[in-house]
C-alpha atoms as a PDB file:
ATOM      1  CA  UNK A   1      70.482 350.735  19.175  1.00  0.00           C
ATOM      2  CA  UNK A   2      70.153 347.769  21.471  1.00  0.00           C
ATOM      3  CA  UNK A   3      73.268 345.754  21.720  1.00  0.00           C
ATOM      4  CA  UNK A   4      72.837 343.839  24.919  1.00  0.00           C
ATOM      5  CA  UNK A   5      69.576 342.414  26.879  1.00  0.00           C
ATOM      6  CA  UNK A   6      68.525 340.548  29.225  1.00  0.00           C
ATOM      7  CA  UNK A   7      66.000 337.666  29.909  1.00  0.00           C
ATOM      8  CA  UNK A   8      66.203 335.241  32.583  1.00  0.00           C
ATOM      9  CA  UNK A   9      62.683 334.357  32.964  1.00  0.00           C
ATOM     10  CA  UNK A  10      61.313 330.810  32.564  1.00  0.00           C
ATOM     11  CA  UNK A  11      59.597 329.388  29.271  1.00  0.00           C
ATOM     12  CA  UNK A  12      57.044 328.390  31.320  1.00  0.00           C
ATOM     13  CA  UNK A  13      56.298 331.735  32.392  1.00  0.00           C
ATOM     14  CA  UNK A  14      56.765 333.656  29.503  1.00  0.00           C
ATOM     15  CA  UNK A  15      54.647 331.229  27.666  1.00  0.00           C
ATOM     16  CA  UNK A  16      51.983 332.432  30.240  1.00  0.00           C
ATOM     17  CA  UNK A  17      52.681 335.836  29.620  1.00  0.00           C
ATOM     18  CA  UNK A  18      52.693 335.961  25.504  1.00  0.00           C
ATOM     19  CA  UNK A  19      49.749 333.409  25.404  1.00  0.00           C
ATOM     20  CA  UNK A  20      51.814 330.765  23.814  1.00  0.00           C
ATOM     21  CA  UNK A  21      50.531 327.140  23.774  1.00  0.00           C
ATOM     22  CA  UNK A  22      52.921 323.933  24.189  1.00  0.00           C
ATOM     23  CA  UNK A  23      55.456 322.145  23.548  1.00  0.00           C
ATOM     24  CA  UNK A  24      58.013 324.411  25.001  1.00  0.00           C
ATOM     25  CA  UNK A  25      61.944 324.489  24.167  1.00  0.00           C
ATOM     26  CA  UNK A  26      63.936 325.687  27.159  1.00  0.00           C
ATOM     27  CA  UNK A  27      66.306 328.298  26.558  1.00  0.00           C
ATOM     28  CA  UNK A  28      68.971 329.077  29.778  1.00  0.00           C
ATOM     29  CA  UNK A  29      67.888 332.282  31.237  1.00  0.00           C
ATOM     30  CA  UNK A  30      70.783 335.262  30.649  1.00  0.00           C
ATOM     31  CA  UNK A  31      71.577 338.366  32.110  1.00  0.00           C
ATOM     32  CA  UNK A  32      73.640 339.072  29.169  1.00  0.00           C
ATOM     33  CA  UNK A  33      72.394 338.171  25.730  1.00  0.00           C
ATOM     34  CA  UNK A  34      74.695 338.849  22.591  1.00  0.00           C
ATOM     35  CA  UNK A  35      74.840 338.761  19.104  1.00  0.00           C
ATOM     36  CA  UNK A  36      75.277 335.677  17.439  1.00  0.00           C
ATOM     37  CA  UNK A  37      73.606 333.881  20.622  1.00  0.00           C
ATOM     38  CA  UNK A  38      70.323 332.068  20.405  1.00  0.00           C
ATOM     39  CA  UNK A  39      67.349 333.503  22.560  1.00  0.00           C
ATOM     40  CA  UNK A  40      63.727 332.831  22.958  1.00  0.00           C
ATOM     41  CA  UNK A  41      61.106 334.430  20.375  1.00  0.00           C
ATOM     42  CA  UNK A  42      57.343 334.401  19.962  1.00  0.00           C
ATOM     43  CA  UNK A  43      56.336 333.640  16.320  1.00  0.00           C
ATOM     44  CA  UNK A  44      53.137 332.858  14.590  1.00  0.00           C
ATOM     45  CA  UNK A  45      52.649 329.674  12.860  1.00  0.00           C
ATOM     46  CA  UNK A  46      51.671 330.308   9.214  1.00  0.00           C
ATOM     47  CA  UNK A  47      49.794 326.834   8.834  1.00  0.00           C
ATOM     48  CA  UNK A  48      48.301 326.880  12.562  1.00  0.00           C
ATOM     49  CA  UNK A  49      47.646 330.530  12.845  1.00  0.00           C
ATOM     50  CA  UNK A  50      48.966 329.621  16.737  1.00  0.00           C
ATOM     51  CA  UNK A  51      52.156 331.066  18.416  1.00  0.00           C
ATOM     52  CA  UNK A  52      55.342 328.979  19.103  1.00  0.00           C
ATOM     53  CA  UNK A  53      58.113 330.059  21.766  1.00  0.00           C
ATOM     54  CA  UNK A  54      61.351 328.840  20.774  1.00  0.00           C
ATOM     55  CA  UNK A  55      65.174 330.029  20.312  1.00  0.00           C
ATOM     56  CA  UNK A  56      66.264 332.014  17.386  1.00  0.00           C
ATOM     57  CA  UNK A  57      69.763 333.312  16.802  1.00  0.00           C
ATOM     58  CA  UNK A  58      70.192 337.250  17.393  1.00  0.00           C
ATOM     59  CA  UNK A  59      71.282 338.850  13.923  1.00  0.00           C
ATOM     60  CA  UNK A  60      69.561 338.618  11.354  1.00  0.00           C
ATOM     61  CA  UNK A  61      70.530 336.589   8.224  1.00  0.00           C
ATOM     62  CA  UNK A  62      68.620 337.692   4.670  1.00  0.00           C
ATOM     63  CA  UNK A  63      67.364 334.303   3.151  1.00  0.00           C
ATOM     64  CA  UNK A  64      69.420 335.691  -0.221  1.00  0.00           C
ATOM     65  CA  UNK A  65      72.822 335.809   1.785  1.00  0.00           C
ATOM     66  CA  UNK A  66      75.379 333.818   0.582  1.00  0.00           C
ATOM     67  CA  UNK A  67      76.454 332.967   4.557  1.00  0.00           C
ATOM     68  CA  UNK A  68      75.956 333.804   7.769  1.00  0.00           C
ATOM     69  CA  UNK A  69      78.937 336.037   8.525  1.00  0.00           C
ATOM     70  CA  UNK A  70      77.038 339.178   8.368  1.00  0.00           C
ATOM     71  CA  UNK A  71      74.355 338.629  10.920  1.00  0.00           C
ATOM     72  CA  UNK A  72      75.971 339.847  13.869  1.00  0.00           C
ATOM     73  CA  UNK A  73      75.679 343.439  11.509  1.00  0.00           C
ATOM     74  CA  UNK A  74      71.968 343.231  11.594  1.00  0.00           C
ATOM     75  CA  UNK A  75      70.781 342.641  15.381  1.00  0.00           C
ATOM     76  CA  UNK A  76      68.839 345.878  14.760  1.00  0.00           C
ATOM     77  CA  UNK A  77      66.588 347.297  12.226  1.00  0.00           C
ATOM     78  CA  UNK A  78      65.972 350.818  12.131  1.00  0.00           C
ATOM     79  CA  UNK A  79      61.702 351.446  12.193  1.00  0.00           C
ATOM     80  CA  UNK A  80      62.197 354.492   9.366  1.00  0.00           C
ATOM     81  CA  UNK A  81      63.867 351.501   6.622  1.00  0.00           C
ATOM     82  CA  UNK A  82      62.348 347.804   7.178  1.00  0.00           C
ATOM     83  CA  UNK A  83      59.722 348.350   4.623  1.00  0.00           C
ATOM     84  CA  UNK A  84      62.300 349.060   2.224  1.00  0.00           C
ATOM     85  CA  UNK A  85      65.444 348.076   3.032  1.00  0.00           C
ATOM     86  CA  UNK A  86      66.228 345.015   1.173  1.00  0.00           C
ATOM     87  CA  UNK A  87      67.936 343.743   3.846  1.00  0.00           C
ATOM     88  CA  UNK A  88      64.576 343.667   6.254  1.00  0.00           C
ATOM     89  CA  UNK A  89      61.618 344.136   3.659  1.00  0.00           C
ATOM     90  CA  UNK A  90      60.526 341.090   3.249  1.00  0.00           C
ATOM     91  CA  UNK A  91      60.608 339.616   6.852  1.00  0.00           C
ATOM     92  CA  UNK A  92      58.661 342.620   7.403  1.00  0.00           C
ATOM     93  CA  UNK A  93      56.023 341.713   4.905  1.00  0.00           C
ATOM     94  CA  UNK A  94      55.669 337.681   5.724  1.00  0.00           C
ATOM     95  CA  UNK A  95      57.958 337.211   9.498  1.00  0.00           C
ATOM     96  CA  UNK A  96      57.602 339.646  12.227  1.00  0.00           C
ATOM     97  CA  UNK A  97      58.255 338.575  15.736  1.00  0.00           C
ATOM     98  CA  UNK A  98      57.950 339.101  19.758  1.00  0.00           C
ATOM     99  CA  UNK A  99      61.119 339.228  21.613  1.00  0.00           C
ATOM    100  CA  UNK A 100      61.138 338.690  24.762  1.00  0.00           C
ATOM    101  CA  UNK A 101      63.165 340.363  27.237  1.00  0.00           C
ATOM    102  CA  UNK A 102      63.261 341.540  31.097  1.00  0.00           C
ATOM    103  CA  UNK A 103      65.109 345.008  29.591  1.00  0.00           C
ATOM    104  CA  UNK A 104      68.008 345.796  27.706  1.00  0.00           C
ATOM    105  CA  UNK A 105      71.288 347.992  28.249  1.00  0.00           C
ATOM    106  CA  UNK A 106      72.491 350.667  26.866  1.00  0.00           C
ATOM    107  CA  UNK A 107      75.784 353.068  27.422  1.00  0.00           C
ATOM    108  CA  UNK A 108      75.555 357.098  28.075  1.00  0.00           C
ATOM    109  CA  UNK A 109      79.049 358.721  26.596  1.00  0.00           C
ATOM    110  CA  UNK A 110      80.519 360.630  29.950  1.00  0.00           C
ATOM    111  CA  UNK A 111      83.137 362.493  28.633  1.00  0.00           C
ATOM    112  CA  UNK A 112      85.508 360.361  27.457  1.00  0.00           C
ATOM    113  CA  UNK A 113      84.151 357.477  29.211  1.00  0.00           C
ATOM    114  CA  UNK A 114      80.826 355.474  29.238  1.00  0.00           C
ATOM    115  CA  UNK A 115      78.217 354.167  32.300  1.00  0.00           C
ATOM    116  CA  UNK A 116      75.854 351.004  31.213  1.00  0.00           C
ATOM    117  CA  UNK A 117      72.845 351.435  31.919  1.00  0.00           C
ATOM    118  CA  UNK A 118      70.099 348.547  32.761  1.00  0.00           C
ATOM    119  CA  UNK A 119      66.508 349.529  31.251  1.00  0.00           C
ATOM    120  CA  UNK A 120      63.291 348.067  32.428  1.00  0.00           C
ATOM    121  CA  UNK A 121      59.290 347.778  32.634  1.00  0.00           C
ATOM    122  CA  UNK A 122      58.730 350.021  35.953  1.00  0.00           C
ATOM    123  CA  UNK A 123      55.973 347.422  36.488  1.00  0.00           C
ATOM    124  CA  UNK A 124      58.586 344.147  36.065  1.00  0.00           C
ATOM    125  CA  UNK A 125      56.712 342.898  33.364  1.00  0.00           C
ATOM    126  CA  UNK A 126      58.426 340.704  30.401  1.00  0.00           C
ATOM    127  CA  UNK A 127      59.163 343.202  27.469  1.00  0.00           C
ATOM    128  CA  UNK A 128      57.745 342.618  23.916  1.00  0.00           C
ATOM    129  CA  UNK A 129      60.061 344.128  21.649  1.00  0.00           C
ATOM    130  CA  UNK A 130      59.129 344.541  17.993  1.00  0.00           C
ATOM    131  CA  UNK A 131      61.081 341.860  16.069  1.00  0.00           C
ATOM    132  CA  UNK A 132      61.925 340.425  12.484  1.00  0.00           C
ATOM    133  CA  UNK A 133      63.046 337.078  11.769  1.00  0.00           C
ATOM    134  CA  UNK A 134      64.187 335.027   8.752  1.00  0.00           C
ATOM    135  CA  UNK A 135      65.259 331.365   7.749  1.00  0.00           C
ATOM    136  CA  UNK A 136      68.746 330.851   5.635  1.00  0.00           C
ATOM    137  CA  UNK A 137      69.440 327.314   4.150  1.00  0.00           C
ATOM    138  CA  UNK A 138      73.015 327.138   4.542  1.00  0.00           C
ATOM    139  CA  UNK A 139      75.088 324.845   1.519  1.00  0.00           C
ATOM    140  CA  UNK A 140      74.843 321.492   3.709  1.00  0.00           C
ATOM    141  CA  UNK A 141      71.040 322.179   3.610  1.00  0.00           C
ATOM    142  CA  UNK A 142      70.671 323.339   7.173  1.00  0.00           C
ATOM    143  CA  UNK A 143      68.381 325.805   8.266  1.00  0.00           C
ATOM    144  CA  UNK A 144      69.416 328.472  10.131  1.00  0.00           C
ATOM    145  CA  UNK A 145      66.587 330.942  12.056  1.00  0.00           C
ATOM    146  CA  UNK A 146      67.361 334.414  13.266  1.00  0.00           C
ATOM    147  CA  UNK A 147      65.953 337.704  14.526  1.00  0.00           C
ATOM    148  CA  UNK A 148      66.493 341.107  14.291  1.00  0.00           C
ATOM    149  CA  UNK A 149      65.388 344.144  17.078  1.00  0.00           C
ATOM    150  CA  UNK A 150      64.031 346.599  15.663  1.00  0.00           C
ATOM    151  CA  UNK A 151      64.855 350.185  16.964  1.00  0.00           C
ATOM    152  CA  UNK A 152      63.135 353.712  16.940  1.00  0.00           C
ATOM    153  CA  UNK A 153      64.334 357.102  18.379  1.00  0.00           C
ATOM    154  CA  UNK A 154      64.125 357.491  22.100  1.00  0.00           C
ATOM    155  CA  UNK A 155      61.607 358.607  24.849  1.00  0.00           C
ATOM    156  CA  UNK A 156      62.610 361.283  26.766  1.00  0.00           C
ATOM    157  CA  UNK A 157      63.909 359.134  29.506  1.00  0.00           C
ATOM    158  CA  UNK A 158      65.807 356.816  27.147  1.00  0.00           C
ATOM    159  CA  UNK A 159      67.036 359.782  25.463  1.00  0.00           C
ATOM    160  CA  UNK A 160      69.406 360.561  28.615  1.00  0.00           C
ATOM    161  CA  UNK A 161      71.315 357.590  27.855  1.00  0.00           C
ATOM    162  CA  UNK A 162      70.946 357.145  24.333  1.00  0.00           C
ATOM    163  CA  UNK A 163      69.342 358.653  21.287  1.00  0.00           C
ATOM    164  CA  UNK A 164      67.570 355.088  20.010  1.00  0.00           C
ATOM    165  CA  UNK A 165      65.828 352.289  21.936  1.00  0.00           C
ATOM    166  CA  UNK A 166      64.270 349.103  20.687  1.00  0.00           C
ATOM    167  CA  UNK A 167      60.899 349.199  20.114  1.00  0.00           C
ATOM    168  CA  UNK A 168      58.422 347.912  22.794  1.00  0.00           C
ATOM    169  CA  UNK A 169      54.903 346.591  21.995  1.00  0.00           C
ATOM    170  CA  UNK A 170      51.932 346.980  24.234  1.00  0.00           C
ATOM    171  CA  UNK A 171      49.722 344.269  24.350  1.00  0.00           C
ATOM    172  CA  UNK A 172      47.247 345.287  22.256  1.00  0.00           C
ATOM    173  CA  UNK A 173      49.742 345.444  19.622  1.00  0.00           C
ATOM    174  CA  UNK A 174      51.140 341.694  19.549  1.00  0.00           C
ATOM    175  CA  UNK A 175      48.381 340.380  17.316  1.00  0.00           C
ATOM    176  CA  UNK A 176      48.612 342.807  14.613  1.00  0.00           C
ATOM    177  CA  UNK A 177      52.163 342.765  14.739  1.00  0.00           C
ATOM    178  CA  UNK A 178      52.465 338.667  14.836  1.00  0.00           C
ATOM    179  CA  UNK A 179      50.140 338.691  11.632  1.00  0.00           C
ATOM    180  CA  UNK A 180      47.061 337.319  13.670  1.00  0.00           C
ATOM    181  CA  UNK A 181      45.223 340.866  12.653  1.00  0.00           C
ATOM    182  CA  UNK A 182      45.366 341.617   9.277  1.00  0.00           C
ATOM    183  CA  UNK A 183      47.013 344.894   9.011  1.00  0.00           C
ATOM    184  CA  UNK A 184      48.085 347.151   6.188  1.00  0.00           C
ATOM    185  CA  UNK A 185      52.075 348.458   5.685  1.00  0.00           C
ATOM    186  CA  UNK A 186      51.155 351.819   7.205  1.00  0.00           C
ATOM    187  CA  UNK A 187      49.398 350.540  10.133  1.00  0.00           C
ATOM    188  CA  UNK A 188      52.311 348.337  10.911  1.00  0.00           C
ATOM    189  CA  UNK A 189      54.758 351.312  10.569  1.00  0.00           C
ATOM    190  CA  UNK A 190      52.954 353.134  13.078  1.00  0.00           C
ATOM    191  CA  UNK A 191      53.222 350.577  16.104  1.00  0.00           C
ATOM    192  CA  UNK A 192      57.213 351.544  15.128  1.00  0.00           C
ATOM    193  CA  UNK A 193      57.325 354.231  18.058  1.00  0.00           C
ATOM    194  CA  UNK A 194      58.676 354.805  21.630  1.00  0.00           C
ATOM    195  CA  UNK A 195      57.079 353.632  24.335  1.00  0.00           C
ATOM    196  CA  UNK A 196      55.801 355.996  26.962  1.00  0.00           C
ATOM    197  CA  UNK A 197      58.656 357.490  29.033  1.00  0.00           C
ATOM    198  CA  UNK A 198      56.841 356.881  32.177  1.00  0.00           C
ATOM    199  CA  UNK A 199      56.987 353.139  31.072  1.00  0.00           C
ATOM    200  CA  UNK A 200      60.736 352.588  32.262  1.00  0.00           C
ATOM    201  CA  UNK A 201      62.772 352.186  34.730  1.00  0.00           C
ATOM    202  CA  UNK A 202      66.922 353.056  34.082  1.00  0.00           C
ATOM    203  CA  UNK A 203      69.195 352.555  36.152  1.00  0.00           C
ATOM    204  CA  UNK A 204      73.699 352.448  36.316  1.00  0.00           C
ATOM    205  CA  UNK A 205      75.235 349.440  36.229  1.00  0.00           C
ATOM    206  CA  UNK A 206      78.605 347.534  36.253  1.00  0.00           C
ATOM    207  CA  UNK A 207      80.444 348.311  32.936  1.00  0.00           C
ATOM    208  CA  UNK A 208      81.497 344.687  32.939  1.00  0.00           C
ATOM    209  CA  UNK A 209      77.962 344.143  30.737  1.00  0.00           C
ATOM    210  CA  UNK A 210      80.247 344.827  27.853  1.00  0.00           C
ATOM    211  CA  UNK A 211      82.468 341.554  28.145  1.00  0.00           C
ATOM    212  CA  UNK A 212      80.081 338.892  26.816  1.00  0.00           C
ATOM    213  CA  UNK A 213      81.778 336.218  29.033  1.00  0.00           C
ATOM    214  CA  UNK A 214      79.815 338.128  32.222  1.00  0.00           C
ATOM    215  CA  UNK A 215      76.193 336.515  32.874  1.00  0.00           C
ATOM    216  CA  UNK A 216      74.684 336.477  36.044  1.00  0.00           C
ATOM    217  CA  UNK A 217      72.168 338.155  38.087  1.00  0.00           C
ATOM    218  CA  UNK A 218      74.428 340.554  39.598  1.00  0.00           C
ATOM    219  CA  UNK A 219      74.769 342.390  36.488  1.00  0.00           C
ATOM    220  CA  UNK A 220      71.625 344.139  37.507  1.00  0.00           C
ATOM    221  CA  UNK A 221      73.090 345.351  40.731  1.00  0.00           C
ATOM    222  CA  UNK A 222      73.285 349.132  40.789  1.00  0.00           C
ATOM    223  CA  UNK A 223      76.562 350.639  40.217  1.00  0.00           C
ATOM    224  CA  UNK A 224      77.209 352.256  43.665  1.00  0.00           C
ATOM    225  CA  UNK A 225      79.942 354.922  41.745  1.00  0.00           C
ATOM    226  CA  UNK A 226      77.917 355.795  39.262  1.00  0.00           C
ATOM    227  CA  UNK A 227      76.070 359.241  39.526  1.00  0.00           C
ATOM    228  CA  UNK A 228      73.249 359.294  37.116  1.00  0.00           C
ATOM    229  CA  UNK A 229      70.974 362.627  36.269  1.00  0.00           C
ATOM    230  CA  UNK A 230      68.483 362.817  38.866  1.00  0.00           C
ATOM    231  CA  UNK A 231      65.936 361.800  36.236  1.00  0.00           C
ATOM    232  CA  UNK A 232      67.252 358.226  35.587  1.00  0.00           C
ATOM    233  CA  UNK A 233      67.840 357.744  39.732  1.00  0.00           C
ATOM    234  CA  UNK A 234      64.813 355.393  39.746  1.00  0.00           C
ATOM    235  CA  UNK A 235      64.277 352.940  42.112  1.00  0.00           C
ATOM    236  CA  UNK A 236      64.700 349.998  39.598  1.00  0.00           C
ATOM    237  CA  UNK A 237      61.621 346.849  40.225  1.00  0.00           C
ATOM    238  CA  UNK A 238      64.257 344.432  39.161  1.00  0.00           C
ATOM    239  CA  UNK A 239      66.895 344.940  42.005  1.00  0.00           C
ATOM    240  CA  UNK A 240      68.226 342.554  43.677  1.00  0.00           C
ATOM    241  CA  UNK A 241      67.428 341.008  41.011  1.00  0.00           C
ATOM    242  CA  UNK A 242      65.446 337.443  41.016  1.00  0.00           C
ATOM    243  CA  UNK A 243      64.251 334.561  39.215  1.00  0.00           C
ATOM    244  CA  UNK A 244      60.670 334.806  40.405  1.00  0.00           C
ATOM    245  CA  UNK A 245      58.305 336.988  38.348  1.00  0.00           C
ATOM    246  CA  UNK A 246      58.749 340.403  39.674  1.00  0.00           C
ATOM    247  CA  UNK A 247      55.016 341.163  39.428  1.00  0.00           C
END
């Protein structure tokens, strides 16, 4: 699953980055992005055919809902059901999205207890996780616009920590998967799978991720008590961390 992410970088840099012309909205950069909060996502424009960077709210809302309660419940979308799943099928078929992020984290049972984990790009790029998103008209007439991650089963490396990860699209994937390459079901379904292990870059960090009130940079900083697996003892391109594009 992905629970928690990160993405501080500037709208005028991932805009750069995901080829996305202007106007941009500005979304505050966050070390610690939640459910239920609004972050920045790459969409096409059905009547332009152009992308458009702008904030969505994380958990996704069904256009037949009768509210928005149950969003928070669908931040994720498991890869094996979003053709089917009524809950995901159709923004599959008609709204599928970029998400931008600088990684995500995820928690590694040990024992009892649990280590977070930060997860990168080993090269610092931005992320492009495989999203779905969907408008709900609430009573007053309002439009609400959300997005859900979409999730696979882990690399090996992301397998030491957890058995899923979210679903990260290489850049000769993003216009198939935005809908600017026409593409059939099956060829969608099979940009649904991990990334390369070699890809990332994990590393331990301060457990205090889990309290949504904590956001800034220092999050990032490597959890001196921590003793990962030698495997996941990387040397992580994001720390210290910094608002300047890593690359």
């Amino acid at each position: 699953m992905c629970g928690r992410y990160f993405q501080y970088r500037e709208a005028e840099r991932l805009a750069e980055h995901f080829a996305v012309p202007g106007p941009l909205s500005n979304t505050p950069p966050s070390w610690n992005v939640a459910p239920t909060q609004d972050a920045p996502v790459v969409r096409r424009n059905p009547e332009t055919g152009s992308r458009h960077l702008g904030p969505l709210r994380w958990g996704l809302v069904p256009r037949w809902a009768k509210d928005a309660s149950g969003g928070a419940k669908l931040m994720n979308a498991h890869a094996d059901g979003v053709a089917e799943k009524p809950s995901f099928r159709e923004a599959f078929a008609r709204r599928r999205c970029l998400v931008p992020a600088d990684g995500f984290y995820e928690w590694r049972a040990e024992g009892k207890a649990k280590q977070t984990y930060a997860v990168a790009l080993r090269d610092g790029a931005p992320m492009a996780l495989a999203g779905l998103w969907e408008g709900w008209q609430s009573p007053d007439g309002t439009w609400l616009r959300s997005f859900s991650i979409i999730t696979t089963e882990a690399n090996a490396k992301q397998a030491l920590v957890h058995h899923r990860m979210p679903v990260i699209l290489p850049r000769e994937a993003w216009a198939t998967w935005l809908g600017e390459d026409p593409a059939e079901p099956a060829a969608l379904l099979e940009l649904l799978r991990p990334c390369p292990p070699e890809w990332l870059c994990c590393w331990p960090v301060d457990n205090r991720v889990g309290r949504v009130a904590e956001n800034d940079a220092e999050l990032l900083n490597r959890d001196p008590f921590a003793a990962p697996p030698p495997e996941l003892d990387d040397p992580p391109v994001l720390h210290p961390p910094a608002l300047q594009d890593p690359r």
